[in-house]
C-alpha atoms as a PDB file:
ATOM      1  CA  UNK A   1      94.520 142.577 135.505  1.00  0.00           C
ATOM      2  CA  UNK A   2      94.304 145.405 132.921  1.00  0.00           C
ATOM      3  CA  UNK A   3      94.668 144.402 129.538  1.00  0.00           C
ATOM      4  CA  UNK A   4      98.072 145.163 128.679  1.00  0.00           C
ATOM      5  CA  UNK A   5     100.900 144.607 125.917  1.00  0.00           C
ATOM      6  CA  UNK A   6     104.002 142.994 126.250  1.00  0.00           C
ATOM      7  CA  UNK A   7     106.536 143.753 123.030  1.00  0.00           C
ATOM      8  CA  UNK A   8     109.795 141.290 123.216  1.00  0.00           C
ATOM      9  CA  UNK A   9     112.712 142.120 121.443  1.00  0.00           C
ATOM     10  CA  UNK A  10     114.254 138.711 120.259  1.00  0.00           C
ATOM     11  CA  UNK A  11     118.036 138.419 119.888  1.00  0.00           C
ATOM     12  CA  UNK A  12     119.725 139.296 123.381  1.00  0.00           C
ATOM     13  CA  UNK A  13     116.194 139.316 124.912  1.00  0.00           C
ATOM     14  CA  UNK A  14     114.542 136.211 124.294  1.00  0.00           C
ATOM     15  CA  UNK A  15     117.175 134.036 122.399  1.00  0.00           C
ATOM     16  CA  UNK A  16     121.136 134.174 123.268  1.00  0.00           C
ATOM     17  CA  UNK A  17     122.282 134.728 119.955  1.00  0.00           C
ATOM     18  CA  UNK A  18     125.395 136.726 120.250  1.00  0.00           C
ATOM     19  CA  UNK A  19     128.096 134.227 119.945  1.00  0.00           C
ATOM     20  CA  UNK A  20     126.291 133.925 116.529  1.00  0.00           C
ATOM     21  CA  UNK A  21     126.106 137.352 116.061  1.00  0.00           C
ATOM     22  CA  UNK A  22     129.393 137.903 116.330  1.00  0.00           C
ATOM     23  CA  UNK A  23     130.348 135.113 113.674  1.00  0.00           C
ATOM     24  CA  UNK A  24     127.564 136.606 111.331  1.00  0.00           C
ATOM     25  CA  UNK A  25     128.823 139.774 111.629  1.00  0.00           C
ATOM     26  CA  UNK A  26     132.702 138.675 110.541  1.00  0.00           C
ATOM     27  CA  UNK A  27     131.110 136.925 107.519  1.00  0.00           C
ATOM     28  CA  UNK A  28     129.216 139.409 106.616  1.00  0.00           C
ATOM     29  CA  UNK A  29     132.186 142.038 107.024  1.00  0.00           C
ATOM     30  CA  UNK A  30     134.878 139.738 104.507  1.00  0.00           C
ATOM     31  CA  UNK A  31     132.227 140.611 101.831  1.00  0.00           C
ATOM     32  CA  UNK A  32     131.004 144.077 102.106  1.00  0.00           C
ATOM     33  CA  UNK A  33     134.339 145.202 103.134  1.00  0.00           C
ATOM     34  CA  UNK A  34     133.768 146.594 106.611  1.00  0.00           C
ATOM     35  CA  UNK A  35     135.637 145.731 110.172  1.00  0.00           C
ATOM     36  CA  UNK A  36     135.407 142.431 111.667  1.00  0.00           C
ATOM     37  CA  UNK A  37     134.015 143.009 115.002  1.00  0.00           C
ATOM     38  CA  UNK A  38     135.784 144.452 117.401  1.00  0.00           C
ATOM     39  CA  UNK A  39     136.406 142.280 120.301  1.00  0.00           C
ATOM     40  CA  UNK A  40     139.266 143.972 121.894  1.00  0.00           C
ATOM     41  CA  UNK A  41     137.001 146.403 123.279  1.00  0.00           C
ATOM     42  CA  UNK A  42     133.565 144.660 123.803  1.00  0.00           C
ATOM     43  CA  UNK A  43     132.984 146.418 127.131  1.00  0.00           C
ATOM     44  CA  UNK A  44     132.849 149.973 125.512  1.00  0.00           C
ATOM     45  CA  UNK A  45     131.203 148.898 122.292  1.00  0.00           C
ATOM     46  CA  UNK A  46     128.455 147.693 124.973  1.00  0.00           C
ATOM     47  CA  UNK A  47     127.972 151.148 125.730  1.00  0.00           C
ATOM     48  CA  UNK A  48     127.286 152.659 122.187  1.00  0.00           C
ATOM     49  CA  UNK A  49     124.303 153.339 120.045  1.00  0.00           C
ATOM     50  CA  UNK A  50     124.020 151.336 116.740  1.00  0.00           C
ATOM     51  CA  UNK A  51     124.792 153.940 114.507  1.00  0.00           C
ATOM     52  CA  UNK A  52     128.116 154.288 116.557  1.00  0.00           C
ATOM     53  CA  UNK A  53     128.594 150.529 116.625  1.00  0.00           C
ATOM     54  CA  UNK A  54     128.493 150.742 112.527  1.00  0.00           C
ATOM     55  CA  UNK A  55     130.687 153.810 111.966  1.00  0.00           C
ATOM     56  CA  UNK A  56     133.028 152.253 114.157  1.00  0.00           C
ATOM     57  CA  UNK A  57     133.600 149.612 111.928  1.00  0.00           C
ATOM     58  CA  UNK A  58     133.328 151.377 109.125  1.00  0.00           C
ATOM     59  CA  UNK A  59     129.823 150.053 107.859  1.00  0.00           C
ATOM     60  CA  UNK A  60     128.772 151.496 104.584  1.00  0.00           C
ATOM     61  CA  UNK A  61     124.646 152.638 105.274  1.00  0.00           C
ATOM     62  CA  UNK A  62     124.367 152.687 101.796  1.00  0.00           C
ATOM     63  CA  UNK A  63     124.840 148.834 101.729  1.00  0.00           C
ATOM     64  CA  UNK A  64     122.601 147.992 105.250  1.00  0.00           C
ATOM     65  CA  UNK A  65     119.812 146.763 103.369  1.00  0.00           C
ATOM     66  CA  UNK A  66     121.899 144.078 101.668  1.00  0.00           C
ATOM     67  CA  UNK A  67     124.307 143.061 104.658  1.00  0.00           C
ATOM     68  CA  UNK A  68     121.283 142.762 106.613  1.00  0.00           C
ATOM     69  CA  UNK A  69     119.644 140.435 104.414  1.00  0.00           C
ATOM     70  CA  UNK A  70     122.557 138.332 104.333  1.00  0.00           C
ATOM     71  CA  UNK A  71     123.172 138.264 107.813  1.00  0.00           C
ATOM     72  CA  UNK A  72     119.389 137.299 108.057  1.00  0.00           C
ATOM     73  CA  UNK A  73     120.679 134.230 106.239  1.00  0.00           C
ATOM     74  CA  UNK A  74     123.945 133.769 107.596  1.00  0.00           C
ATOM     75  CA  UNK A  75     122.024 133.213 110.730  1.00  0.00           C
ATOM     76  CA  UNK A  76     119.687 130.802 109.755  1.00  0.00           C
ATOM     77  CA  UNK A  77     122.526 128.350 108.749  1.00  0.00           C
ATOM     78  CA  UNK A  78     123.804 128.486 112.809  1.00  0.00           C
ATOM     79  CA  UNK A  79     119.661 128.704 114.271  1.00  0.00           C
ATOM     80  CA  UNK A  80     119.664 125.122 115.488  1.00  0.00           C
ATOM     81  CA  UNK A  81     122.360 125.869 117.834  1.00  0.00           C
ATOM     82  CA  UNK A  82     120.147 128.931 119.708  1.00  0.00           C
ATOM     83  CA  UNK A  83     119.024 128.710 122.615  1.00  0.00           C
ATOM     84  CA  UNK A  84     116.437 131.020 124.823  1.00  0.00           C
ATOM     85  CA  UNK A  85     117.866 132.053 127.626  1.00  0.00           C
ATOM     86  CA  UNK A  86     116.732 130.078 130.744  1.00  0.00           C
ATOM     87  CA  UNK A  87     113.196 130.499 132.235  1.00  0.00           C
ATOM     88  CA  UNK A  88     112.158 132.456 129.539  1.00  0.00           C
ATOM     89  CA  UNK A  89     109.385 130.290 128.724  1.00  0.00           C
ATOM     90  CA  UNK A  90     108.374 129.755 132.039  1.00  0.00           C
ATOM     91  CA  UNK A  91     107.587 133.697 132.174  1.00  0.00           C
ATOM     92  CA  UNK A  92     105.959 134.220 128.836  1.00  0.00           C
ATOM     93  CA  UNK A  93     103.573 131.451 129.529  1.00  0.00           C
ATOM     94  CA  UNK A  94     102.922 132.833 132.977  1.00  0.00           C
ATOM     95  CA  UNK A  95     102.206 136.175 131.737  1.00  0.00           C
ATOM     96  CA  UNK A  96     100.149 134.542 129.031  1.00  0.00           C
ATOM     97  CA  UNK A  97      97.793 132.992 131.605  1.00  0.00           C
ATOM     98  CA  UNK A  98      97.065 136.487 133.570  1.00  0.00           C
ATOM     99  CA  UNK A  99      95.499 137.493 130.092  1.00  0.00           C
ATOM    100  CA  UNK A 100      99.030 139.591 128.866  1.00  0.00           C
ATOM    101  CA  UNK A 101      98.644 140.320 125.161  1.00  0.00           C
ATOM    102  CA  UNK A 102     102.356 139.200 123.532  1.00  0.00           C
ATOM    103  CA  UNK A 103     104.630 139.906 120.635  1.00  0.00           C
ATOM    104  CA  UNK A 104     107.620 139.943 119.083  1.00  0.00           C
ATOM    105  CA  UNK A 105     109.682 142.784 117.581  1.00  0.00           C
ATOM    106  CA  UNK A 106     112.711 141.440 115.611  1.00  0.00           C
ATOM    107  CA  UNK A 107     115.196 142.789 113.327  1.00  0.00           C
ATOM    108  CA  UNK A 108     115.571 138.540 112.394  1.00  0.00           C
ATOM    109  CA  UNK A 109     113.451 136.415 110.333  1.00  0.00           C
ATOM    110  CA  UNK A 110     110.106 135.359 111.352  1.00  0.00           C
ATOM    111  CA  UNK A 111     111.335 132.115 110.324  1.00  0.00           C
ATOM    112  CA  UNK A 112     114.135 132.298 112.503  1.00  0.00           C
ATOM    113  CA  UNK A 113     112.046 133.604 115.599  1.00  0.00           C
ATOM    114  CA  UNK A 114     109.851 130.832 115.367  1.00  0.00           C
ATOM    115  CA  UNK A 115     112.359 128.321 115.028  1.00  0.00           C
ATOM    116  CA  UNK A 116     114.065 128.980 118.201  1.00  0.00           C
ATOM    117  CA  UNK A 117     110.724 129.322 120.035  1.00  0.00           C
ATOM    118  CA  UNK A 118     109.546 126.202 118.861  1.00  0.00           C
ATOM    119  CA  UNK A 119     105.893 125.350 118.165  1.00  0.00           C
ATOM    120  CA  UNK A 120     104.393 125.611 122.033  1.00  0.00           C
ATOM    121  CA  UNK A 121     106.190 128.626 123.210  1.00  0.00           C
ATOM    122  CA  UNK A 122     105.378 130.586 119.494  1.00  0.00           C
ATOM    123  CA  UNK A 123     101.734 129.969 120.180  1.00  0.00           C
ATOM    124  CA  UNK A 124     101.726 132.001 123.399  1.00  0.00           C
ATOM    125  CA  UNK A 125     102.128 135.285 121.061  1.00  0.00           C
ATOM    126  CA  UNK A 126      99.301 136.808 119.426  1.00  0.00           C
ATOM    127  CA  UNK A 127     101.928 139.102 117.150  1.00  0.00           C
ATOM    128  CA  UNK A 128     105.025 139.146 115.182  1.00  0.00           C
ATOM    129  CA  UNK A 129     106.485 141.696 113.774  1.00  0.00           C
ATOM    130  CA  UNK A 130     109.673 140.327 111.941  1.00  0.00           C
ATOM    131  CA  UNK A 131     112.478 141.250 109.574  1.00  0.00           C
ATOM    132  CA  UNK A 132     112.491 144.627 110.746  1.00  0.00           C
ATOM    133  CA  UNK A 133     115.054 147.293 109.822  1.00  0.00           C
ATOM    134  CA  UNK A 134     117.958 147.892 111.920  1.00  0.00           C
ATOM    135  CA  UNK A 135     116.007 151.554 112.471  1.00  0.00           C
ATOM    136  CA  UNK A 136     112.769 150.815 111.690  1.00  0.00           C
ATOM    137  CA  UNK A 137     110.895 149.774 115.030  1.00  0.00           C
ATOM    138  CA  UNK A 138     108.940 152.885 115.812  1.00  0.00           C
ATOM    139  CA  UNK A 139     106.982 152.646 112.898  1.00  0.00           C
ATOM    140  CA  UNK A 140     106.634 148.139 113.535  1.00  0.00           C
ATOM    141  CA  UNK A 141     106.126 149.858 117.288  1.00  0.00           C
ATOM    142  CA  UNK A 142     103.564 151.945 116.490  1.00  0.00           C
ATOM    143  CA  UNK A 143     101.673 149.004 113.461  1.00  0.00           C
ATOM    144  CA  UNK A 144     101.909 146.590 116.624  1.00  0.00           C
ATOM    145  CA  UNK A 145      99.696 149.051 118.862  1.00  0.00           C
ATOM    146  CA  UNK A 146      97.481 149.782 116.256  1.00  0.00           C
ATOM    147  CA  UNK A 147      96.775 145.883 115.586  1.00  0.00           C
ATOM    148  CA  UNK A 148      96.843 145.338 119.155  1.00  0.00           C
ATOM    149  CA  UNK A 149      94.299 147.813 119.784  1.00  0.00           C
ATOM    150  CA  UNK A 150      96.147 148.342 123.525  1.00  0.00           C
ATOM    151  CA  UNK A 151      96.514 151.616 124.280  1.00  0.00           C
ATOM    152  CA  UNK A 152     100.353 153.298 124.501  1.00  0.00           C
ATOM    153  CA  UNK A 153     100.145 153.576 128.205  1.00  0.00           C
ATOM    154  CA  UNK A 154      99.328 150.189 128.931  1.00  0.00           C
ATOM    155  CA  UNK A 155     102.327 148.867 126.669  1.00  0.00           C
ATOM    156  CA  UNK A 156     105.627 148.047 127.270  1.00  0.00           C
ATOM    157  CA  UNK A 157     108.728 146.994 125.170  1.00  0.00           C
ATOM    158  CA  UNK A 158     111.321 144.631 126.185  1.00  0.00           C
ATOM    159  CA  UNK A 159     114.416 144.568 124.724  1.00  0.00           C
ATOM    160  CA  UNK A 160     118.155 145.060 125.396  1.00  0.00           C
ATOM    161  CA  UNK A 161     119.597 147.260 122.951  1.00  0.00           C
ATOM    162  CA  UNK A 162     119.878 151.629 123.035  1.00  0.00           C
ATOM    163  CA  UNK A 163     117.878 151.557 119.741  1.00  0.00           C
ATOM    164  CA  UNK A 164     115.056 149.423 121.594  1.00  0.00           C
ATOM    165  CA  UNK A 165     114.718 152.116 124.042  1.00  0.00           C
ATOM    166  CA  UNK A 166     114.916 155.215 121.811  1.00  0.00           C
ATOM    167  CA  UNK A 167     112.137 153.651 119.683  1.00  0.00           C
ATOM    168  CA  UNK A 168     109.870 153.036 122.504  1.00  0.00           C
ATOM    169  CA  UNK A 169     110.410 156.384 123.964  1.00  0.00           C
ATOM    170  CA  UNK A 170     109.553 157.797 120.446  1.00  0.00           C
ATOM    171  CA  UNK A 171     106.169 156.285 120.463  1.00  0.00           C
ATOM    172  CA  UNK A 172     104.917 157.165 123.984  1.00  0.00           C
ATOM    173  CA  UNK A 173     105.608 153.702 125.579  1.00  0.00           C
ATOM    174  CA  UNK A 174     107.131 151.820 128.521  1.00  0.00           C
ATOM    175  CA  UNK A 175     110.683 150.408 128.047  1.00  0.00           C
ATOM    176  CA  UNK A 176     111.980 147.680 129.833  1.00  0.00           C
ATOM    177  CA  UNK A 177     115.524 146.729 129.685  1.00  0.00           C
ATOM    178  CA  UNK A 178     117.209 143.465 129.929  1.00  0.00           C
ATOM    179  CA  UNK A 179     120.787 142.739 132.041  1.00  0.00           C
ATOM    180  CA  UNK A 180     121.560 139.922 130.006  1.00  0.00           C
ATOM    181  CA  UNK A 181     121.512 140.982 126.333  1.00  0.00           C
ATOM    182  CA  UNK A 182     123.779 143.244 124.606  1.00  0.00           C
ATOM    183  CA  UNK A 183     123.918 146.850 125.850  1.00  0.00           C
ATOM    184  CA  UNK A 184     124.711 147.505 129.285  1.00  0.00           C
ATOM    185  CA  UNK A 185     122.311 148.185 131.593  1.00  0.00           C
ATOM    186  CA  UNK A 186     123.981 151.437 133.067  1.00  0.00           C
ATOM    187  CA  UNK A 187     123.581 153.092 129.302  1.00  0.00           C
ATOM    188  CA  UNK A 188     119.809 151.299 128.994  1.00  0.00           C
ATOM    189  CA  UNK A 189     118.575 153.260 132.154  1.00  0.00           C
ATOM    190  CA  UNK A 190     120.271 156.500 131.249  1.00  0.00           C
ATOM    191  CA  UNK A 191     118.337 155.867 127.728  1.00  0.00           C
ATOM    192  CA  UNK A 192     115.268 156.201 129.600  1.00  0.00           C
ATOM    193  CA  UNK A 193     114.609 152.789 130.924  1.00  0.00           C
ATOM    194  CA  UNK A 194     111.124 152.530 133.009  1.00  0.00           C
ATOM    195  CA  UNK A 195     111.785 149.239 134.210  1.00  0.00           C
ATOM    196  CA  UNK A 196     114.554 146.922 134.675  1.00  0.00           C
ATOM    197  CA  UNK A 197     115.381 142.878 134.699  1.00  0.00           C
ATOM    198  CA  UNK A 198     118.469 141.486 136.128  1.00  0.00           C
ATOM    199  CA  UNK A 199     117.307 137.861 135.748  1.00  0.00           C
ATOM    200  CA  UNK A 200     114.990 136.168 133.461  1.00  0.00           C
ATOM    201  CA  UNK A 201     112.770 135.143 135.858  1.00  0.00           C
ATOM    202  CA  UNK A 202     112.245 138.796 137.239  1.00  0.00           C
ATOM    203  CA  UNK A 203     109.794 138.977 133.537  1.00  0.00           C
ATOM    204  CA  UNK A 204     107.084 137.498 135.478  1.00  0.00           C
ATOM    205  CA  UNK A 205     107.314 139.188 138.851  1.00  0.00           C
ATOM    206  CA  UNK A 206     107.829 142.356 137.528  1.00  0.00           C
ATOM    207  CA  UNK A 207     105.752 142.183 134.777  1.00  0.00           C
ATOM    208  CA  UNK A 208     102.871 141.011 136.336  1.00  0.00           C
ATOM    209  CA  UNK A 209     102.917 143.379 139.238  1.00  0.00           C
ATOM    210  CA  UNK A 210     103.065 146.184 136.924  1.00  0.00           C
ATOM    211  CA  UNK A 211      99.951 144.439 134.972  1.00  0.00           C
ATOM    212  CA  UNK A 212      97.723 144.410 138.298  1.00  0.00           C
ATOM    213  CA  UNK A 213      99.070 147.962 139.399  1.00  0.00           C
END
């Protein structure tokens, strides 16, 4: 197959971290002094952008880089408890074999990351790109192509968020969008989603037919 990139998202994508999330996120709120989450209306805070998520919780910006080092943290404490989501490994390693060059993009801790995808399924990626800001992936987007040395068009970001998409369709490449992670995937297609994956296991097949188109 053609060379090609594969960019994973982690939390929501890869790992099913948002029970955790949620109790990070309440911690995190009792000391910057911003809304516990809202979980009276989960279904339309699925449908928001994360700057919407934030004001509607009344997160100060000014203070993101600090609450998002100690949520960064916060999280580590609860890591042994999270789990990829099922056949996940399974498809990276296929894709892996056919030659597929992969990373990760991750707002969490490379420590984290690599704890959850323990020793056998870390050494299938040949990039990490970790501790990101909550809106700084173009520019880890656009350091991971460079380093890469894949071209745009044959690279594709995974991930499961509006703010995944937006910064893939800022730097000229494919987004695919996840049914099983946070945002729903009615708001991820109208975002601009190329490709879609109800099911884990649909990383492979589609993935890899894409690869050999």
């Amino acid at each position: 197959m053609r060379r090609r990139l594969f960019i994973f998202d982690f939390d929501g994508t890869l790992a099913d971290t948002f029970d955790h999330f949620l109790e990070v996120f309440d911690e995190a709120a009792r000391v910057y002094g911003f809304r516990c989450f809202d979980r009276n209306n989960i279904d339309h805070l699925r449908t928001l952008d994360a700057r919407s998520i934030l004001r509607h919780h009344d997160v100060p910006i000014w203070k993101l880089p600090a609450i998002t080092h100690a949520t960064r943290k916060l999280m580590a404490l609860r890591i042994h408890d999270v789990r990829l989501f099922p056949q996940i490994d399974h498809a990276l390693a296929c894709l892996q074999d056919h030659g597929a060059v992969l990373a990760v993009l991750s707002s969490n801790s490379k420590s984290n990351v690599l704890r959850v995808l323990g020793e056998q399924t870390a050494s299938l990626f040949d990039h990490f790109e970790c501790g990101t800001s909550i809106f700084g992936k173009r520019s880890r987007l656009k350091k991971l192509l460079l380093r890469s040395g894949v071209k745009a068009e044959d690279s594709m970001f995974i991930g499961d968020e509006i703010r995944d998409a937006q910064a893939a369709r800022e730097v000229g490449i494919r987004f695919g969008a996840v049914g099983w992670g946070y945002s729903k995937m009615s708001v991820l297609l109208e975002a601009g989603a190329e490709e879609h994956f109800s099911e884990p296991h649909e990383l492979k097949t589609k993935l890899l037919e894409w690869a050999s188109a």
